[in-house]
Protein backbone atom coordinates (compact mmCIF):
# COMPACT_ATOMS: atom_id res chain seq x y z
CA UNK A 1 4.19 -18.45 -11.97
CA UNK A 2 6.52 -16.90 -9.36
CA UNK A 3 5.31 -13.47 -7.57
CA UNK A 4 8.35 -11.58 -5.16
CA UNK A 5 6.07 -9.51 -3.17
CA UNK A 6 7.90 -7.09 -1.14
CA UNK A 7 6.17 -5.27 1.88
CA UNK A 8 4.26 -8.51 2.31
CA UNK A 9 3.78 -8.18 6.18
CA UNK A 10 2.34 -4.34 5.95
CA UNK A 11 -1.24 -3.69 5.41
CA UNK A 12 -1.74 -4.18 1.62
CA UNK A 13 1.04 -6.62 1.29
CA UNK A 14 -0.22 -9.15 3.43
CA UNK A 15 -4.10 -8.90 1.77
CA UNK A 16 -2.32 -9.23 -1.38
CA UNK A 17 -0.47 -12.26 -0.67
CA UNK A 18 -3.25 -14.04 0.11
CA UNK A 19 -5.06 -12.90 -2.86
CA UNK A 20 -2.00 -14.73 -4.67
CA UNK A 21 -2.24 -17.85 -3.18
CA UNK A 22 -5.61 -18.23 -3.95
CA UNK A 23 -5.02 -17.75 -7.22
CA UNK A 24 -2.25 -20.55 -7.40
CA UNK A 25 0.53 -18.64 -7.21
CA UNK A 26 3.93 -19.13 -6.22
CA UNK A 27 4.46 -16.42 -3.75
CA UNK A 28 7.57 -14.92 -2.14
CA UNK A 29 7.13 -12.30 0.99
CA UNK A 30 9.96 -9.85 1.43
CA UNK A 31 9.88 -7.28 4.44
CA UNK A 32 12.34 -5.55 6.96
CA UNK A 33 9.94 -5.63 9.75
CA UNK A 34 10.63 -2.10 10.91
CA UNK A 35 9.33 -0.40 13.69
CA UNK A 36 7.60 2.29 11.88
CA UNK A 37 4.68 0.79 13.88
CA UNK A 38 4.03 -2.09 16.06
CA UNK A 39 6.11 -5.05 14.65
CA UNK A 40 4.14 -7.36 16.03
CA UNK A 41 1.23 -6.10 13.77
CA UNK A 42 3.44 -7.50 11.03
CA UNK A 43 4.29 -10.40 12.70
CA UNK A 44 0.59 -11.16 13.44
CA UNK A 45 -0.38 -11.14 10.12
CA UNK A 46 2.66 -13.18 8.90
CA UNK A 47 1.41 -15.53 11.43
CA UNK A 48 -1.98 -15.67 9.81
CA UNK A 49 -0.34 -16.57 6.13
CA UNK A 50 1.87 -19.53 7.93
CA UNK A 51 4.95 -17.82 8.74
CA UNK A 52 5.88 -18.01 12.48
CA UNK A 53 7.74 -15.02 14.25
CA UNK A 54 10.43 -17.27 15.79
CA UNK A 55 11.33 -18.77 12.81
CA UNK A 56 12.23 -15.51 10.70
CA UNK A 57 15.60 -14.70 10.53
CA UNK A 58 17.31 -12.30 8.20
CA UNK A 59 18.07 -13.05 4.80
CA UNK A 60 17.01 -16.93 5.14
CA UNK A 61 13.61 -18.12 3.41
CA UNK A 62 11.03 -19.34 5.61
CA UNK A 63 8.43 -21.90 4.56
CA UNK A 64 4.90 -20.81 5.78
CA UNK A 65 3.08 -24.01 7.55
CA UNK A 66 0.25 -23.15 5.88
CA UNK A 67 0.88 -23.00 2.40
CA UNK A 68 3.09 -24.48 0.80
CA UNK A 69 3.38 -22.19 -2.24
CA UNK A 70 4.65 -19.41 0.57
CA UNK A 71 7.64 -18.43 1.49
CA UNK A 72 8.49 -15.35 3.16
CA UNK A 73 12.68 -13.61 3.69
CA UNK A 74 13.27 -10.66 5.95
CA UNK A 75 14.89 -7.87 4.37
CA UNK A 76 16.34 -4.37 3.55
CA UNK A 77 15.62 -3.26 -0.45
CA UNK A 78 18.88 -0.90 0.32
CA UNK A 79 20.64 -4.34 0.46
CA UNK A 80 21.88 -4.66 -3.02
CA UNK A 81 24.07 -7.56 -2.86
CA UNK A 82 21.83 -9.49 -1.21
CA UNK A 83 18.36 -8.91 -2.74
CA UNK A 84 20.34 -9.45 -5.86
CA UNK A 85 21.21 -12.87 -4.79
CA UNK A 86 17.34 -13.56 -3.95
CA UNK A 87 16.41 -12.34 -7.76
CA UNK A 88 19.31 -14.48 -9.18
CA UNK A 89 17.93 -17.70 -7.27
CA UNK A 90 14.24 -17.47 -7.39
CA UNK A 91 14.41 -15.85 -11.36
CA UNK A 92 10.76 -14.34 -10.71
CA UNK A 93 8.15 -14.11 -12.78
CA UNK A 94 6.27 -11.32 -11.61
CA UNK A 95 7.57 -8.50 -8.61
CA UNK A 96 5.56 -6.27 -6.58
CA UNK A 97 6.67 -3.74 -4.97
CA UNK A 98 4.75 -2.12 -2.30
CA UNK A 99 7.40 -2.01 0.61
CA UNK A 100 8.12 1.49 1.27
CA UNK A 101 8.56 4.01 4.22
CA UNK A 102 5.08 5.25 4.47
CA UNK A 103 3.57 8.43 6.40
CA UNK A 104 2.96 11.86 5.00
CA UNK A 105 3.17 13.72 8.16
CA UNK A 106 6.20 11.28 9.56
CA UNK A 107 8.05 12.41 6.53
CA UNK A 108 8.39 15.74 7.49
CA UNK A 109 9.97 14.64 11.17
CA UNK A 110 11.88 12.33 9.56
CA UNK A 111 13.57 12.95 5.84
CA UNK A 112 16.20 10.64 5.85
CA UNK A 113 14.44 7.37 6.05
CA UNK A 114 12.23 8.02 3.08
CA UNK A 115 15.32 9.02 0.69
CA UNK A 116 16.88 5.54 2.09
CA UNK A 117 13.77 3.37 1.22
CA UNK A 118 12.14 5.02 -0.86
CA UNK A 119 14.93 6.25 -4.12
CA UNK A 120 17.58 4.21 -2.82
CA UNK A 121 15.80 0.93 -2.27
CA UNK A 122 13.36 1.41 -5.28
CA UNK A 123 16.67 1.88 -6.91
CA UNK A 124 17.60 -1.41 -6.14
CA UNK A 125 14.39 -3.29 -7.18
CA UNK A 126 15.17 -1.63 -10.70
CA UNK A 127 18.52 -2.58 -10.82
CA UNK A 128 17.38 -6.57 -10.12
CA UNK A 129 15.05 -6.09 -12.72
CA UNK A 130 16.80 -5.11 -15.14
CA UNK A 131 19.90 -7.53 -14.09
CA UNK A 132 16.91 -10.53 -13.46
CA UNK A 133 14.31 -9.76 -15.89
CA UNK A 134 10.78 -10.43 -14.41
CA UNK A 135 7.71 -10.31 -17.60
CA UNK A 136 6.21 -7.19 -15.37
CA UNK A 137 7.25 -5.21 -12.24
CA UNK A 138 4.44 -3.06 -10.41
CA UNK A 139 4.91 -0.95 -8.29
CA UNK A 140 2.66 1.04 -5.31
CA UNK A 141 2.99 4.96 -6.09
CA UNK A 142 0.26 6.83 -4.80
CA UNK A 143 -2.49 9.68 -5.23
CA UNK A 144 -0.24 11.86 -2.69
CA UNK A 145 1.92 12.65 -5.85
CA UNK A 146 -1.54 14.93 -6.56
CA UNK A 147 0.06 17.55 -3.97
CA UNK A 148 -3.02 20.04 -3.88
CA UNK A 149 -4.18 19.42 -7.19
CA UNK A 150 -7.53 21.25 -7.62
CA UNK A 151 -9.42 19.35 -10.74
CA UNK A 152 -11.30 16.46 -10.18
CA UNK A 153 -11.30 13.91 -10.23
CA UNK A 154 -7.39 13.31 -10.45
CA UNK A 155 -6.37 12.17 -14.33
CA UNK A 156 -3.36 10.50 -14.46
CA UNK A 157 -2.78 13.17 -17.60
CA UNK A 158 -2.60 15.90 -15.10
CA UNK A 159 0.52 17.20 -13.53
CA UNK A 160 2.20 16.29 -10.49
CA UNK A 161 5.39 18.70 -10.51
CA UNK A 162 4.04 20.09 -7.19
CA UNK A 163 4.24 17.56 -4.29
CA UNK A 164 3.40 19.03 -0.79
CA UNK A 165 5.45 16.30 1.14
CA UNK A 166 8.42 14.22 1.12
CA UNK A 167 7.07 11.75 1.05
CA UNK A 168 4.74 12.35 -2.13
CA UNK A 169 8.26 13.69 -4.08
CA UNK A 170 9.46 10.44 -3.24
CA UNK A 171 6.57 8.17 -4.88
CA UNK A 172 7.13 10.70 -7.68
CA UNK A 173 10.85 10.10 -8.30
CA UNK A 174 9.84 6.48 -8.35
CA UNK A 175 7.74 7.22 -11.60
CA UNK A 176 10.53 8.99 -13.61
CA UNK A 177 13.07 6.33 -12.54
CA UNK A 178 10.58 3.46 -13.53
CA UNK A 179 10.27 5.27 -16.71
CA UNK A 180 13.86 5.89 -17.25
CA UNK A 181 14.41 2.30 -16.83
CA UNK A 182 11.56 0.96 -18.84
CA UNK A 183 12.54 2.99 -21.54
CA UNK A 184 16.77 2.43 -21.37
CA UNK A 185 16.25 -1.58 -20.90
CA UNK A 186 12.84 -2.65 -22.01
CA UNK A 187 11.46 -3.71 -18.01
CA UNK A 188 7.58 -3.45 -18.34
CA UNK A 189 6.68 -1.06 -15.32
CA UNK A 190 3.10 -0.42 -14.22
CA UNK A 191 3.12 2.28 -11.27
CA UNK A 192 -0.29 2.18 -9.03
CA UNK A 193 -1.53 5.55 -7.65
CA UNK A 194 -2.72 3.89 -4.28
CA UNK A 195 -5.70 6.29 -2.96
CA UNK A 196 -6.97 5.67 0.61
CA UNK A 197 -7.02 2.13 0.98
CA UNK A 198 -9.10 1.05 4.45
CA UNK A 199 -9.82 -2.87 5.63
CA UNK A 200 -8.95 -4.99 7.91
CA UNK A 201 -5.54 -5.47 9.22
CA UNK A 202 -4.95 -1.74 8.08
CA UNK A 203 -2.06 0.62 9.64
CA UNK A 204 -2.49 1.75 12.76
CA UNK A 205 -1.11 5.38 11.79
CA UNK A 206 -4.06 5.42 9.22
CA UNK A 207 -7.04 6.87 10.74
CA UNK A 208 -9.59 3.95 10.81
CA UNK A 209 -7.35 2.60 13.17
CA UNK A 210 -6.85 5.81 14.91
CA UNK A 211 -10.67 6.43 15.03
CA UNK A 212 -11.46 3.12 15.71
CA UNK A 213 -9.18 2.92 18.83
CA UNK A 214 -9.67 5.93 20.12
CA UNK A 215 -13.77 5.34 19.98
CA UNK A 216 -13.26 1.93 21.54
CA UNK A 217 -11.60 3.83 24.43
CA UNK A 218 -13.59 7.09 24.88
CA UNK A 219 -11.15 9.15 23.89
CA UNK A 220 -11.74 12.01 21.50
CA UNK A 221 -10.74 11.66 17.44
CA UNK A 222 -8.52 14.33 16.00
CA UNK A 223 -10.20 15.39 12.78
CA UNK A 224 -8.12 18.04 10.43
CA UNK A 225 -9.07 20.94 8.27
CA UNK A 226 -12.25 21.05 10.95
CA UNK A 227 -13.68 18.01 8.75
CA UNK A 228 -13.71 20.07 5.91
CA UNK A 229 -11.94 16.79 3.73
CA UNK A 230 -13.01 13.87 1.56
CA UNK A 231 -10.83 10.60 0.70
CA UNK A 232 -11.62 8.41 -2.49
CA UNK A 233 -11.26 5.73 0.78
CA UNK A 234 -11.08 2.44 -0.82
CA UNK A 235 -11.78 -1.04 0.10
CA UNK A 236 -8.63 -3.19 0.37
CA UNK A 237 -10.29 -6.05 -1.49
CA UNK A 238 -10.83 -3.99 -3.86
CA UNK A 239 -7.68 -2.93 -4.29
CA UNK A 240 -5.35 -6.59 -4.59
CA UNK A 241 -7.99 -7.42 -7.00
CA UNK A 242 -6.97 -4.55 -8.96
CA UNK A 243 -3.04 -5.43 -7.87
CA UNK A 244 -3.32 -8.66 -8.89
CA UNK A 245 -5.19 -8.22 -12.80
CA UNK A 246 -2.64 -5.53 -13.37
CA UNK A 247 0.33 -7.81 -12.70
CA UNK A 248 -0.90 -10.25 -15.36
CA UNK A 249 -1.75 -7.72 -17.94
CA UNK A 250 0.68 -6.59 -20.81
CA UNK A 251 1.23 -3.86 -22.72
CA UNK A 252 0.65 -2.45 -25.98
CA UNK A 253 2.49 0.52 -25.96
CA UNK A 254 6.09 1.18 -25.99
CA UNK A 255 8.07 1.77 -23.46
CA UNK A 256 5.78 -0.51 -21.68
CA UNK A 257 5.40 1.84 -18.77
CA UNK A 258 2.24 3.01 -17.40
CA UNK A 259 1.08 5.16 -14.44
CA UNK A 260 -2.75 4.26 -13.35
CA UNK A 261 -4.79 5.36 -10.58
CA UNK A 262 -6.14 2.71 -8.19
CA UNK A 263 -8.98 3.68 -5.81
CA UNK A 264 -13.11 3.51 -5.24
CA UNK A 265 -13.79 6.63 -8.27
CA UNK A 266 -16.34 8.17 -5.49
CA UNK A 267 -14.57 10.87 -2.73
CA UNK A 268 -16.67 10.13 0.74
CA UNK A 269 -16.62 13.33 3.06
CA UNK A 270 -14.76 12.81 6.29
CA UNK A 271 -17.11 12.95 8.96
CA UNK A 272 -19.47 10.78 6.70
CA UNK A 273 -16.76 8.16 7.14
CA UNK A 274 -17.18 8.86 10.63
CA UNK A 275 -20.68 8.13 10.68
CA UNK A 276 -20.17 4.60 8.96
CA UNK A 277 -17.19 4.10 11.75
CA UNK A 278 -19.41 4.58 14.84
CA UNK A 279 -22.30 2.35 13.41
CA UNK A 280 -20.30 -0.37 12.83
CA UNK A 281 -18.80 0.41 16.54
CA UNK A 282 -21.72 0.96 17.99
CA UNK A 283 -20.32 4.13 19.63
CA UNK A 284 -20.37 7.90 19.65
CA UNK A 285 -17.00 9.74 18.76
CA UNK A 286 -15.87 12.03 20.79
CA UNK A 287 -14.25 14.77 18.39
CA UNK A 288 -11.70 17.19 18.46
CA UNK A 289 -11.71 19.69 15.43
CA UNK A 290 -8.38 20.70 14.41
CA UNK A 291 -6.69 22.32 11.46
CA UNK A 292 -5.12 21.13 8.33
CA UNK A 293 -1.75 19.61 9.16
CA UNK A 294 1.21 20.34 6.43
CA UNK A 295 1.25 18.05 4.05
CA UNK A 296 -2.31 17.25 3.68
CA UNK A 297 -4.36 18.03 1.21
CA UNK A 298 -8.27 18.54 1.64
CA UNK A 299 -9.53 16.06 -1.41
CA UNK A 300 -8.46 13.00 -3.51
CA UNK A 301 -10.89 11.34 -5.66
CA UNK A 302 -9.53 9.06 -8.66
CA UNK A 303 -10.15 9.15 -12.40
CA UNK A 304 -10.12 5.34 -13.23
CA UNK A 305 -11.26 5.25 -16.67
CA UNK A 306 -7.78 3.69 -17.84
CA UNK A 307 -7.30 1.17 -15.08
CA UNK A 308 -10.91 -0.19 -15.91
CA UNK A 309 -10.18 0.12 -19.89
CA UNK A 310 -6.67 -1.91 -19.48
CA UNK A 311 -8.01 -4.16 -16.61
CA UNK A 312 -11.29 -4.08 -16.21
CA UNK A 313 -10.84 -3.10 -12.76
CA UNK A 314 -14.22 -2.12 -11.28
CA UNK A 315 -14.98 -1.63 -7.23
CA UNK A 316 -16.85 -3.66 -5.79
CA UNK A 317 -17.74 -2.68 -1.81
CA UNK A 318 -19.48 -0.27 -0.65
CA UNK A 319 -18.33 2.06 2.22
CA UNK A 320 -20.92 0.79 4.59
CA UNK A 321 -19.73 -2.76 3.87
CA UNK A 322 -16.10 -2.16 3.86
CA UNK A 323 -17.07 -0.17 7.09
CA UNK A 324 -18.56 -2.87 8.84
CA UNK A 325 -16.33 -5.78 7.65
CA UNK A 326 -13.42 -3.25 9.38
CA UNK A 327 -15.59 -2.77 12.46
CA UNK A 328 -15.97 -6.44 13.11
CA UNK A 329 -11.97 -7.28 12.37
CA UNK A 330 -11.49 -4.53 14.80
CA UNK A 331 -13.46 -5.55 17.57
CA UNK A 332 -12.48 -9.30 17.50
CA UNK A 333 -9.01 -9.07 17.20
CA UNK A 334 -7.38 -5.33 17.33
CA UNK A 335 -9.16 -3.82 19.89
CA UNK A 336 -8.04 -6.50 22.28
CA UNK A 337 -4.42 -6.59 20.78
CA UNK A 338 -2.95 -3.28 22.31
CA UNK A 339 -0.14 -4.53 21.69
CA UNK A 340 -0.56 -3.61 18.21
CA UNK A 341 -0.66 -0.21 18.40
């Protein structure tokens, strides 16, 4: 079976190639590489799935040198003609999409990008689909479509008409079109509400990365709404097993379209996650208490009756695992990389 993965040199991308592979799967990687952060974070962990920087060129598949069911393609989703050509060749089985401009707060300083990406080259994807049928395409959404929602935990029966960033109205235009389409043309869709999703090889905008630096360095941690916040933070093991059962599920129902959450089912306060952080570290934070920043919202914790129902999905680590797993990635390999940052 043949998997496109696209994002597959960010953060979950990467994790959930490899979970591919070791499953036997034919895998190809599709990214643009952009500077959103470091590229040479992606290119690292290209490097670690076989893929070397020098030979990746736009638009021409590369042939990792470490598996040989991987191959990995640099480019733009907002490049129809090609991408279309790449669906037309490789006639996928399966597609999963998780490139996308990511960054609540960096979507308020910069719009633009996130209407390119985000509608326009999710627009794309469903236009090879339904051009290049594959038997399922998933696709990341994710639990900032919740906007301030104040029951708990989030259902994926409750409503999401009131985003509080671009970048959540974005994941949530990429619902209605992947229903739209399902329904017109008969593409099973299954849209994943990501919720915080921590491990190593993580962003480093997100703030384990942030904290983890910053702690490494003596320098003090911002943390918002005065710590007054909890994240359903979830392991990313946890969450490309949950990618990959999902991709091989079908449907029932008709349209076969489905929107489930993805995350840990158990909201961890803030400066609990803290805690865990300078264990694993070894190290004191030094911490600045600041305010809530627009576009945040103080709580996310996930319903996940359905994805366990359809799945079977259950999570597996524990905080102070996932926490200390993190820590030691961190402290062999980032905190020494500064390049990286």
């Amino acid at each position: 079976m043949k998997v496109l993965v696209t994002g597959s040199a960010g953060f979950i991308g990467f994790h959930t190639v490899n979970k591919l592979l070791s499953e036997g799967f034919d895998v190809v990687g599709l990214d643009n590489i952009n500077d959103y952060y470091s590229p040479q974070l992606k290119y690292a962990r290209l490097q670690e799935a076989g893929i070397e920087q020098e030979s990746v060129k736009w638009y021409s598949l590369v042939q990792s040198k470490l598996h040989s069911a991987y191959r990995f393609v640099r480019m733009d989703l907002e490049d129809k003609q090609q991408l279309f050509s790449l669906f037309q060749s490789e006639k996928f089985d399966y597609v999963i999409n998780l490139a996308a401009q990511a960054g609540v707060r960096y979507s308020i300083e910069n719009p633009d990008v996130y209407v390119q990406s985000n509608v326009i080259g999710f627009h794309y994807i469903l236009e090879a689909c339904r051009h290049f049928p594959p038997k399922h395409l998933v696709h990341a959404s994710s639990s900032s479509v919740y906007g301030a929602n104040a029951k708990i935990p989030f259902s994926e029966e409750d409503k999401v008409d009131t985003p509080v960033s671009l970048y959540a109205a974005t994941k949530k235009s990429n619902e209605l079109m992947a229903h739209a389409y399902s329904h017109l043309y008969g593409i099973p869709i299954t849209c994943l509400r990501f919720f915080t999703v921590y491990g190593p090889w993580g962003r480093p905008d997100m703030a384990p990365m942030l904290f983890a630096r910053a702690i490494s360095e003596g320098k003090p941690i911002k943390i918002f709404n005065n710590g007054e916040m909890e994240r359903d933070f979830t392991f990313v093991g946890d969450i490309v097993n949950g990618i990959t059962k999902t991709t091989v599920t079908g449907f029932d129902e008709t349209p076969k379209y489905r929107v489930l959450n993805i995350g840990n089912g158990s909201p961890v306060n803030l400066m609990d996650f803290i805690t865990e952080l300078e264990k694993g570290l070894e190290a004191e934070a030094q911490k600045d208490f600041m305010p809530m920043q627009p576009g945040d919202v103080p709580r996310t914790w996930a319903s996940q009756d359905k994805l366990q129902d359809i799945v079977n999905y259950t999570p597996e680590v524990k905080l102070t695992d996932g926490i200390l797993e993190f820590a030691k990635w961190f402290q062999s390999y980032a905190k020494v990389s500064v390049n990286l940052a």
